[in-house]
C-alpha atoms as a PDB file:
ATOM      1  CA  UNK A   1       0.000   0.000   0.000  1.00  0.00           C
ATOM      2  CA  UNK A   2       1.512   3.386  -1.286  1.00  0.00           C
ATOM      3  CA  UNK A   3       2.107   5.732   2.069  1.00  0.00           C
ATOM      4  CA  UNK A   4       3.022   9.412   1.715  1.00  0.00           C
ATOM      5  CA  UNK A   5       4.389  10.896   5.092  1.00  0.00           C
ATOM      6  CA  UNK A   6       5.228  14.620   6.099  1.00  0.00           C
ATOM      7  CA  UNK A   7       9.260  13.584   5.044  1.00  0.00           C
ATOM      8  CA  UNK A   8       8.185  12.399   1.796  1.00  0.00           C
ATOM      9  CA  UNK A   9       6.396  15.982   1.469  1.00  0.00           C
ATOM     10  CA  UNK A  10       9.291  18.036   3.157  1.00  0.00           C
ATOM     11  CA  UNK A  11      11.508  16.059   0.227  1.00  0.00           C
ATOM     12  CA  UNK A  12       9.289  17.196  -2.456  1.00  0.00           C
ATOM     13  CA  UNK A  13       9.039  20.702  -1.435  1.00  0.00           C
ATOM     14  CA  UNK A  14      12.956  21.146  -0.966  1.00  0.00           C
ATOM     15  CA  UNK A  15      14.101  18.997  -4.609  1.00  0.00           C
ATOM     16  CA  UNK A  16      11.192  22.032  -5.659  1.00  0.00           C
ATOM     17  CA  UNK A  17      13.188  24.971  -4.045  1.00  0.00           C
ATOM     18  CA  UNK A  18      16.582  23.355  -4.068  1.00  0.00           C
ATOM     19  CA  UNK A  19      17.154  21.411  -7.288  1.00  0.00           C
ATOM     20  CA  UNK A  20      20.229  19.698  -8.135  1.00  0.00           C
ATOM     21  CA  UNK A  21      22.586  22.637  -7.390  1.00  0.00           C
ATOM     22  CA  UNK A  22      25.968  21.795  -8.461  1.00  0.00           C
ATOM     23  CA  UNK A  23      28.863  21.961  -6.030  1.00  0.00           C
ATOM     24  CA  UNK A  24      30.088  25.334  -7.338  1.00  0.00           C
ATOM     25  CA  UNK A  25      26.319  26.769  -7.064  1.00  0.00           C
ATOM     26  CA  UNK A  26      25.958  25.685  -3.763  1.00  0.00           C
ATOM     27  CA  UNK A  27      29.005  27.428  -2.571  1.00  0.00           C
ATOM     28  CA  UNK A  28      28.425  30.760  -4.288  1.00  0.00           C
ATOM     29  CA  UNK A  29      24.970  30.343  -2.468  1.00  0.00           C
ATOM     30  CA  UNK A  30      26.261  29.675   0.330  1.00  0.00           C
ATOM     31  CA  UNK A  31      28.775  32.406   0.166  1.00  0.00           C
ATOM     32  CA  UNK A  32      26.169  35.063  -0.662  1.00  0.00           C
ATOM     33  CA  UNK A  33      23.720  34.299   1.765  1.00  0.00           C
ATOM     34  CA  UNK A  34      26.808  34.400   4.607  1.00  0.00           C
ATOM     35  CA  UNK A  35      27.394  37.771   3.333  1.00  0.00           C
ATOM     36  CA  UNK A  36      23.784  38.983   3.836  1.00  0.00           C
ATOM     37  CA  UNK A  37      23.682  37.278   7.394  1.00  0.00           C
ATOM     38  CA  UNK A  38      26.853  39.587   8.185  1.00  0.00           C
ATOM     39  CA  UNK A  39      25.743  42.430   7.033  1.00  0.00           C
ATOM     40  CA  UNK A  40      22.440  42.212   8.674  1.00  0.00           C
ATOM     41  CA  UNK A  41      24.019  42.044  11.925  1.00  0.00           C
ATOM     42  CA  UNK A  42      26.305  44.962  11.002  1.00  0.00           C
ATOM     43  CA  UNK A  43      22.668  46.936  10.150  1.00  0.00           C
ATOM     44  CA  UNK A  44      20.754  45.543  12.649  1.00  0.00           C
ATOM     45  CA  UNK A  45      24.116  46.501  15.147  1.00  0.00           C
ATOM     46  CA  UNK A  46      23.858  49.929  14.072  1.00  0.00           C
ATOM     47  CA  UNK A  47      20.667  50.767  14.286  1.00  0.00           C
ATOM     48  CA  UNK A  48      20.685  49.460  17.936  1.00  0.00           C
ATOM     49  CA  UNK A  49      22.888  52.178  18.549  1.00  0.00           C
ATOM     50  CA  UNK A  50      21.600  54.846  16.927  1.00  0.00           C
ATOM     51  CA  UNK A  51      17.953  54.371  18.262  1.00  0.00           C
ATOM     52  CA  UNK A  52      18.108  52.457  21.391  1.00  0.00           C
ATOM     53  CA  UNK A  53      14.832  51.011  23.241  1.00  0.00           C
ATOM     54  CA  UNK A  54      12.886  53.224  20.436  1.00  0.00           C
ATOM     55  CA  UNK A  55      12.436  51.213  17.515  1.00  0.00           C
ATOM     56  CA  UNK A  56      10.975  52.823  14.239  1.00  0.00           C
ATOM     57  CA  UNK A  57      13.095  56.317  14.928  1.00  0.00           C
ATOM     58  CA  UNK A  58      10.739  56.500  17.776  1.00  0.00           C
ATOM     59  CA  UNK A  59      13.137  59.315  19.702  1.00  0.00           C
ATOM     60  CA  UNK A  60      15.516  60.740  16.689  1.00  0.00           C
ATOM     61  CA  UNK A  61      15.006  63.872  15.244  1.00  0.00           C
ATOM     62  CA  UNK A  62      14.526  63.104  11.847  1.00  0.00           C
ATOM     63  CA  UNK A  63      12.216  64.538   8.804  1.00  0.00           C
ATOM     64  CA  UNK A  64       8.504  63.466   9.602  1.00  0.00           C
ATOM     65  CA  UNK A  65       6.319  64.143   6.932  1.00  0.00           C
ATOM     66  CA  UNK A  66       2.491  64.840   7.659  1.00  0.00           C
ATOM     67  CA  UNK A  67       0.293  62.052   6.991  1.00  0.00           C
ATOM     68  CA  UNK A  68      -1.991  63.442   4.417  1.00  0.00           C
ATOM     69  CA  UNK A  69       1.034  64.092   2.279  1.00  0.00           C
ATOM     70  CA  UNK A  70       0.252  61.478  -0.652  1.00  0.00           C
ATOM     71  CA  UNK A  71       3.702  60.270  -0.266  1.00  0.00           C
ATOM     72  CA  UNK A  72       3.518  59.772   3.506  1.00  0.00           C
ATOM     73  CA  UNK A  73       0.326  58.013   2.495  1.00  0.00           C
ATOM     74  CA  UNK A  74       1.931  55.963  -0.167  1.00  0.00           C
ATOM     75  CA  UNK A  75       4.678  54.747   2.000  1.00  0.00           C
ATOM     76  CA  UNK A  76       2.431  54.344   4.880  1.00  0.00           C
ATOM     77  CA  UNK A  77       0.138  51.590   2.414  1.00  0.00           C
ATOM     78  CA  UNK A  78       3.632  50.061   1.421  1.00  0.00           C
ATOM     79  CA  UNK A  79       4.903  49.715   4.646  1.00  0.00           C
ATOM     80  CA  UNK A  80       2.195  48.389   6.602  1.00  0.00           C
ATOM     81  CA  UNK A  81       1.123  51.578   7.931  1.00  0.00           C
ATOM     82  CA  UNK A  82       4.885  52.505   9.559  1.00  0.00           C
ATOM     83  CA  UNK A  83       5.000  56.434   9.856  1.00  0.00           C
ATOM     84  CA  UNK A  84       7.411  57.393   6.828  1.00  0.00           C
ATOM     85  CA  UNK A  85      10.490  59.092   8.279  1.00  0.00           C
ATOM     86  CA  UNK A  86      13.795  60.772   6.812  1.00  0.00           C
ATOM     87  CA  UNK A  87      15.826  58.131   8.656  1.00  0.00           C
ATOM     88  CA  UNK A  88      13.624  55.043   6.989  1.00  0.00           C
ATOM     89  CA  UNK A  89      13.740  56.220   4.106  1.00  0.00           C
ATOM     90  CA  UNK A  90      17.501  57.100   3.938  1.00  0.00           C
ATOM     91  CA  UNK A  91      18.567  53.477   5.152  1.00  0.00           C
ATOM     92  CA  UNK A  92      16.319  51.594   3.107  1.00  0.00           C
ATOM     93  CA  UNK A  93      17.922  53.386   0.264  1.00  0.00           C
ATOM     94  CA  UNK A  94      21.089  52.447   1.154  1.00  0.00           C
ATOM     95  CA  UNK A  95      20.564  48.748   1.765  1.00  0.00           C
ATOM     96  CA  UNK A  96      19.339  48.644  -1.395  1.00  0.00           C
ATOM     97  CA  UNK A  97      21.880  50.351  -3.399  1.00  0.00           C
ATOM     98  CA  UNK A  98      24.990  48.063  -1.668  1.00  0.00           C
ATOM     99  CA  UNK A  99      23.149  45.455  -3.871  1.00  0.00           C
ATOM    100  CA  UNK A 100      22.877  47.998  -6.932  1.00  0.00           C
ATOM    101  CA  UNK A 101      26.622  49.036  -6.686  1.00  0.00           C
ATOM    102  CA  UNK A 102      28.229  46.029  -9.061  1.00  0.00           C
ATOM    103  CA  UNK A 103      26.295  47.332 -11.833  1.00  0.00           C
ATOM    104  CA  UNK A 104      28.142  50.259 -11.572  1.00  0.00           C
ATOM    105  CA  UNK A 105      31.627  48.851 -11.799  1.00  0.00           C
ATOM    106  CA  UNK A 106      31.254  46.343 -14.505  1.00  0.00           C
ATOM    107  CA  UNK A 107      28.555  43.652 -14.134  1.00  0.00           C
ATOM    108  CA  UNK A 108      26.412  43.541 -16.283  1.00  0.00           C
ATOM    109  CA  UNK A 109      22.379  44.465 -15.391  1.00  0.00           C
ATOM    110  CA  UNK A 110      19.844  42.372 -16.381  1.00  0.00           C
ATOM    111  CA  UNK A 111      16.059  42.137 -15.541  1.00  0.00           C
ATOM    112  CA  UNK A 112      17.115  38.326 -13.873  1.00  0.00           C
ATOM    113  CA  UNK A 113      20.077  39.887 -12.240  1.00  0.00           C
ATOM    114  CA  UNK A 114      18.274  43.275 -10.565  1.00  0.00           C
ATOM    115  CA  UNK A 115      15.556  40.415  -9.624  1.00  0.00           C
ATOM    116  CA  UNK A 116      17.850  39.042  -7.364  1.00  0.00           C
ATOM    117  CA  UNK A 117      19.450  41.840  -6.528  1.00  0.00           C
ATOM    118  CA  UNK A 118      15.815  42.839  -5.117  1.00  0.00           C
ATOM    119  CA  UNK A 119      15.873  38.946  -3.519  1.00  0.00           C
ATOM    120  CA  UNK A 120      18.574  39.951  -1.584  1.00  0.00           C
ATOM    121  CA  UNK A 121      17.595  43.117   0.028  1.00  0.00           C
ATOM    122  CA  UNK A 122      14.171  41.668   0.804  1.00  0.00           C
ATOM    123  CA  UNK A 123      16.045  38.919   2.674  1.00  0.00           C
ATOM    124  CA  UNK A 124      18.183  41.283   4.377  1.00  0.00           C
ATOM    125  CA  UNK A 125      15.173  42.960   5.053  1.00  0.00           C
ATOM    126  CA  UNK A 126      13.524  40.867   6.751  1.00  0.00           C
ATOM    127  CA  UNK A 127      16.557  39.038   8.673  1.00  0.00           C
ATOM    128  CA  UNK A 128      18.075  42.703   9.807  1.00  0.00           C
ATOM    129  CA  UNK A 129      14.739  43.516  11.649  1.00  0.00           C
ATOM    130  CA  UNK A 130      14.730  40.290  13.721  1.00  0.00           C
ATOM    131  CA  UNK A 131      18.110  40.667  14.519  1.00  0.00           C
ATOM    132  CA  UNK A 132      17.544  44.100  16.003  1.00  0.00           C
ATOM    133  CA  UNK A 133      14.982  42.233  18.446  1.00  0.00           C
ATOM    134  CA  UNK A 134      17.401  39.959  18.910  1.00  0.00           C
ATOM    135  CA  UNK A 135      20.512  41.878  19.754  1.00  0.00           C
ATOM    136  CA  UNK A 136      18.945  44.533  21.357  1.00  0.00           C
ATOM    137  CA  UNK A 137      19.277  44.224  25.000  1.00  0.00           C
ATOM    138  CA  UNK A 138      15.610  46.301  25.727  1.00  0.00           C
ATOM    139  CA  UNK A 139      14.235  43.656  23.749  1.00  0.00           C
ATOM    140  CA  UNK A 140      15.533  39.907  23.314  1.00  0.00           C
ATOM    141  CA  UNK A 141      13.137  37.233  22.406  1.00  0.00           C
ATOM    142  CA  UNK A 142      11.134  37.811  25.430  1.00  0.00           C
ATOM    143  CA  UNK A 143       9.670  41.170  24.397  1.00  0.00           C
ATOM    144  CA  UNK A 144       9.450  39.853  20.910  1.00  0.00           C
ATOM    145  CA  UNK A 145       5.199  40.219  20.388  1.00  0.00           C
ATOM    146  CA  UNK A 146       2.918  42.726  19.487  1.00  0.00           C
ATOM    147  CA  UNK A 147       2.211  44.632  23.179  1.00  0.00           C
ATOM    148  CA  UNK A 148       6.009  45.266  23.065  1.00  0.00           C
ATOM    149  CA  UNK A 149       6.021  46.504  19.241  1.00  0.00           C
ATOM    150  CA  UNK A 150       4.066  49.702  18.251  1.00  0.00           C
ATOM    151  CA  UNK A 151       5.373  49.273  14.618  1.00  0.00           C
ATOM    152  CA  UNK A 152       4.581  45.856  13.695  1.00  0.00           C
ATOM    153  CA  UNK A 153       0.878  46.333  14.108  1.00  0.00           C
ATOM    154  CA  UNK A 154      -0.454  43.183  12.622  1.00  0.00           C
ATOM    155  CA  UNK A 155       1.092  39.969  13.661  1.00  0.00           C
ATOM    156  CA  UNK A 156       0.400  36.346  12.332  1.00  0.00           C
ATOM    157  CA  UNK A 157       1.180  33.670  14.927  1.00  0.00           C
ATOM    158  CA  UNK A 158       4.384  34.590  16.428  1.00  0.00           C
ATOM    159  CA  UNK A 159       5.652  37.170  13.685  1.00  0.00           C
ATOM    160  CA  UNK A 160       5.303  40.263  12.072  1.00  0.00           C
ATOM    161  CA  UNK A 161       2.866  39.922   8.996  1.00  0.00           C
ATOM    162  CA  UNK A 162       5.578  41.863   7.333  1.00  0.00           C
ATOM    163  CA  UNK A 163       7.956  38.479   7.556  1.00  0.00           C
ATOM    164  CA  UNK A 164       5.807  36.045   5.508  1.00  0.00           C
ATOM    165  CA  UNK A 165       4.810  38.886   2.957  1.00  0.00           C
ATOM    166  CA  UNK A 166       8.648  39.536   2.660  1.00  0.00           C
ATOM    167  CA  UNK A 167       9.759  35.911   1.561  1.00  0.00           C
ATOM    168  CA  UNK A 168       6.916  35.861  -0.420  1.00  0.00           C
ATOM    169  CA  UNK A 169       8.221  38.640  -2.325  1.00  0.00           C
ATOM    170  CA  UNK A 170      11.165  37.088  -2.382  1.00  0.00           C
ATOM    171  CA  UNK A 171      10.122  33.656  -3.752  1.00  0.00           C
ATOM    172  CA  UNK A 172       8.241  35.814  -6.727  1.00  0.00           C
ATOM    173  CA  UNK A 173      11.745  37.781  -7.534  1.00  0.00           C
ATOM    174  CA  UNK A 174      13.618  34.676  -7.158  1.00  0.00           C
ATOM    175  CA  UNK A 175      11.166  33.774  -9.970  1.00  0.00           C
ATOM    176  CA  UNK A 176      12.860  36.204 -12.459  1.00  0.00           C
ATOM    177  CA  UNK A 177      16.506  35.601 -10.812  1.00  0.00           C
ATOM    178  CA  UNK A 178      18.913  33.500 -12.863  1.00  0.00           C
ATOM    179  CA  UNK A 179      18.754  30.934 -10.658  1.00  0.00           C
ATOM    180  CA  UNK A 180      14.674  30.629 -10.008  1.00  0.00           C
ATOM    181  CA  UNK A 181      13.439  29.037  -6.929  1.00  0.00           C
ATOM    182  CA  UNK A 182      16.719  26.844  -6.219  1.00  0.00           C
ATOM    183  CA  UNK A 183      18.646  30.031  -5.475  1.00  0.00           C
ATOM    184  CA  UNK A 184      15.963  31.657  -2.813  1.00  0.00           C
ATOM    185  CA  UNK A 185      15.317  28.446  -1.260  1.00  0.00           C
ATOM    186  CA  UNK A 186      18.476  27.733  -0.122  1.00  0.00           C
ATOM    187  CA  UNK A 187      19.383  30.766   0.613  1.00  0.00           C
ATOM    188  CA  UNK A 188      15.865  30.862   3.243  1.00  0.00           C
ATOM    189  CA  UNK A 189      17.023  27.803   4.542  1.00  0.00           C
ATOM    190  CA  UNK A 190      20.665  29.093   4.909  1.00  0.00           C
ATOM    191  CA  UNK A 191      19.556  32.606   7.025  1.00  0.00           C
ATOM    192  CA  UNK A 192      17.387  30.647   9.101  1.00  0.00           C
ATOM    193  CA  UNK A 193      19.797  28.404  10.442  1.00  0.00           C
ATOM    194  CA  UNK A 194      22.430  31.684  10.895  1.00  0.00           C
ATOM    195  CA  UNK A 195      19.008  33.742  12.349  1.00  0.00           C
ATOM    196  CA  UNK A 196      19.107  30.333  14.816  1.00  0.00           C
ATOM    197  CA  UNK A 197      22.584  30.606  15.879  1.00  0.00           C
ATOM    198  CA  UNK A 198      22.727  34.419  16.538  1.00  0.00           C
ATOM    199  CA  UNK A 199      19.465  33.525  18.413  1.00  0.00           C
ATOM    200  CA  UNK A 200      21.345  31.313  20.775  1.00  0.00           C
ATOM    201  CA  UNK A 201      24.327  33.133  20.946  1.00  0.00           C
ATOM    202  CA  UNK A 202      22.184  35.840  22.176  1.00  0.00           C
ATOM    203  CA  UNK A 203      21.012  33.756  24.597  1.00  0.00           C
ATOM    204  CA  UNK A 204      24.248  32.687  25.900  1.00  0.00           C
ATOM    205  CA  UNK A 205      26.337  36.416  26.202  1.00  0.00           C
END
C-alpha cells in the first residue's frame, strides 16, 4: 500500500526549491547568503545604537512628513502603515543600493540579475529587523510580540505579517533571478539556520 508521510512531502518541497545545485552553485549560495547574514548584523548593530529602546526612529530627530502628504500616504500603504520618516527612508535606500553598486563597476544588469538583486535586500530585510529584536538588549526574544512593538501592528502567529509577505516577495523575484526558486530556497534555509545561531548566541552572552 503506497504511504506518503510529512518527510516524503518536506523532500518534495525542498528537490522544488533546491534542485540539483551543483557543487560550485551551492558554494556561491552559500557564500552570498553568509554575506547577507553579516551584514544584517552589522545593520541591525547599528541601528541598535543609533535608536536604542525606540524602535521605528521613535526618539531621533529626523524629517517626519504629515500624513496626508500622498507620499507619507503611499509609504504608509507600502509599509504596513509605519510612519514614513527621513531616517527610513535614507537606510532603506542604502541597503538597497549596496546590492545595486556592481552594476556600476562592470557587471552587467539584467532584468534576472536586478531580480535578485531585489531577492537579496528583501532577505536582508527581513533578517536585519529580527536581529535588532534579537541583539537589542531592551528587547531579546522575550519582548518579541505585538504589546512590546508599536510598529509591527499586525502579527500572524508569532511574527510580524511583514515576515511572511517579505519571503513571499522574495520567492516571486527569485522567480525572475537567474537561478529561479533553487537560489531563494536555499538561501531561506541558509539565514534561518544563521538567524538560529545568533538567536542562541544571544542567549548565551
Amino acid at each position: 500500500m503506497f504511504q506518503f508521510t510529512w518527510r516524503d512531502a518536506l523532500s518534495l518541497v525542498w528537490d522544488r526549491l533546491v534542485p540539483r545545485l551543483d557543487a560550485e552553485g551551492r558554494n556561491e549560495m552559500i557564500l552570498r547568503a553568509a554575506c547577507v547574514a553579516v551584514l544584517a548584523t552589522v545593520v541591525a548593530g547599528l541601528e541598535i545604537q543609533i535608536e536604542g529602546a525606540h524602535g521605528w526612529a521613535g526618539e531621533l530627530p529626523c524629517w517626519r512628513p504629515e500624513g496626508h502628504e500622498w507620499y507619507a500616504r503611499l509609504w504608509d500603504a507600502a509599509m504596513g502603515g509605519k510612519p514614513m520618516t527621513g531616517y527610513h527612508v535614507f537606510a532603506f535606500a542604502l541597503w538597497n543600493l549596496l546590492f545595486f553598486i556592481p552594476f556600476c563597476f562592470g557587471v552587467k544588469i539584467t532584468w534576472s540579475r536586478a531580480a535578485e538583486a531585489l531577492m537579496w535586500s528583501h532577505l536582508l530585510a527581513v533578517l536585519e529587523d529580527f536581529l535588532w529584536f534579537v541583539w537589542n538588549p531592551h528587547y531579546g526574544l522575550g519582548r518579541f510580540a505585538p504589546e512590546h512593538i508599536w510598529w509591527h501592528a499586525d502579527w500572524w502567529g508569532p511574527v510580524p505579517s511583514d515576515y511572511p509577505l517579505m519571503l513571499l516577495r522574495v520567492l516571486v523575484l527569485a522567480a525572475f533571478a537567474p537561478r529561479g526558486l533553487r537560489g531563494a530556497g536555499l538561501a531561506i534555509g541558509l539565514l534561518g539556520i544563521i538567524a538560529a545561531v545568533e538567536v542562541v548566541a544571544a542567549a548565551l552572552l
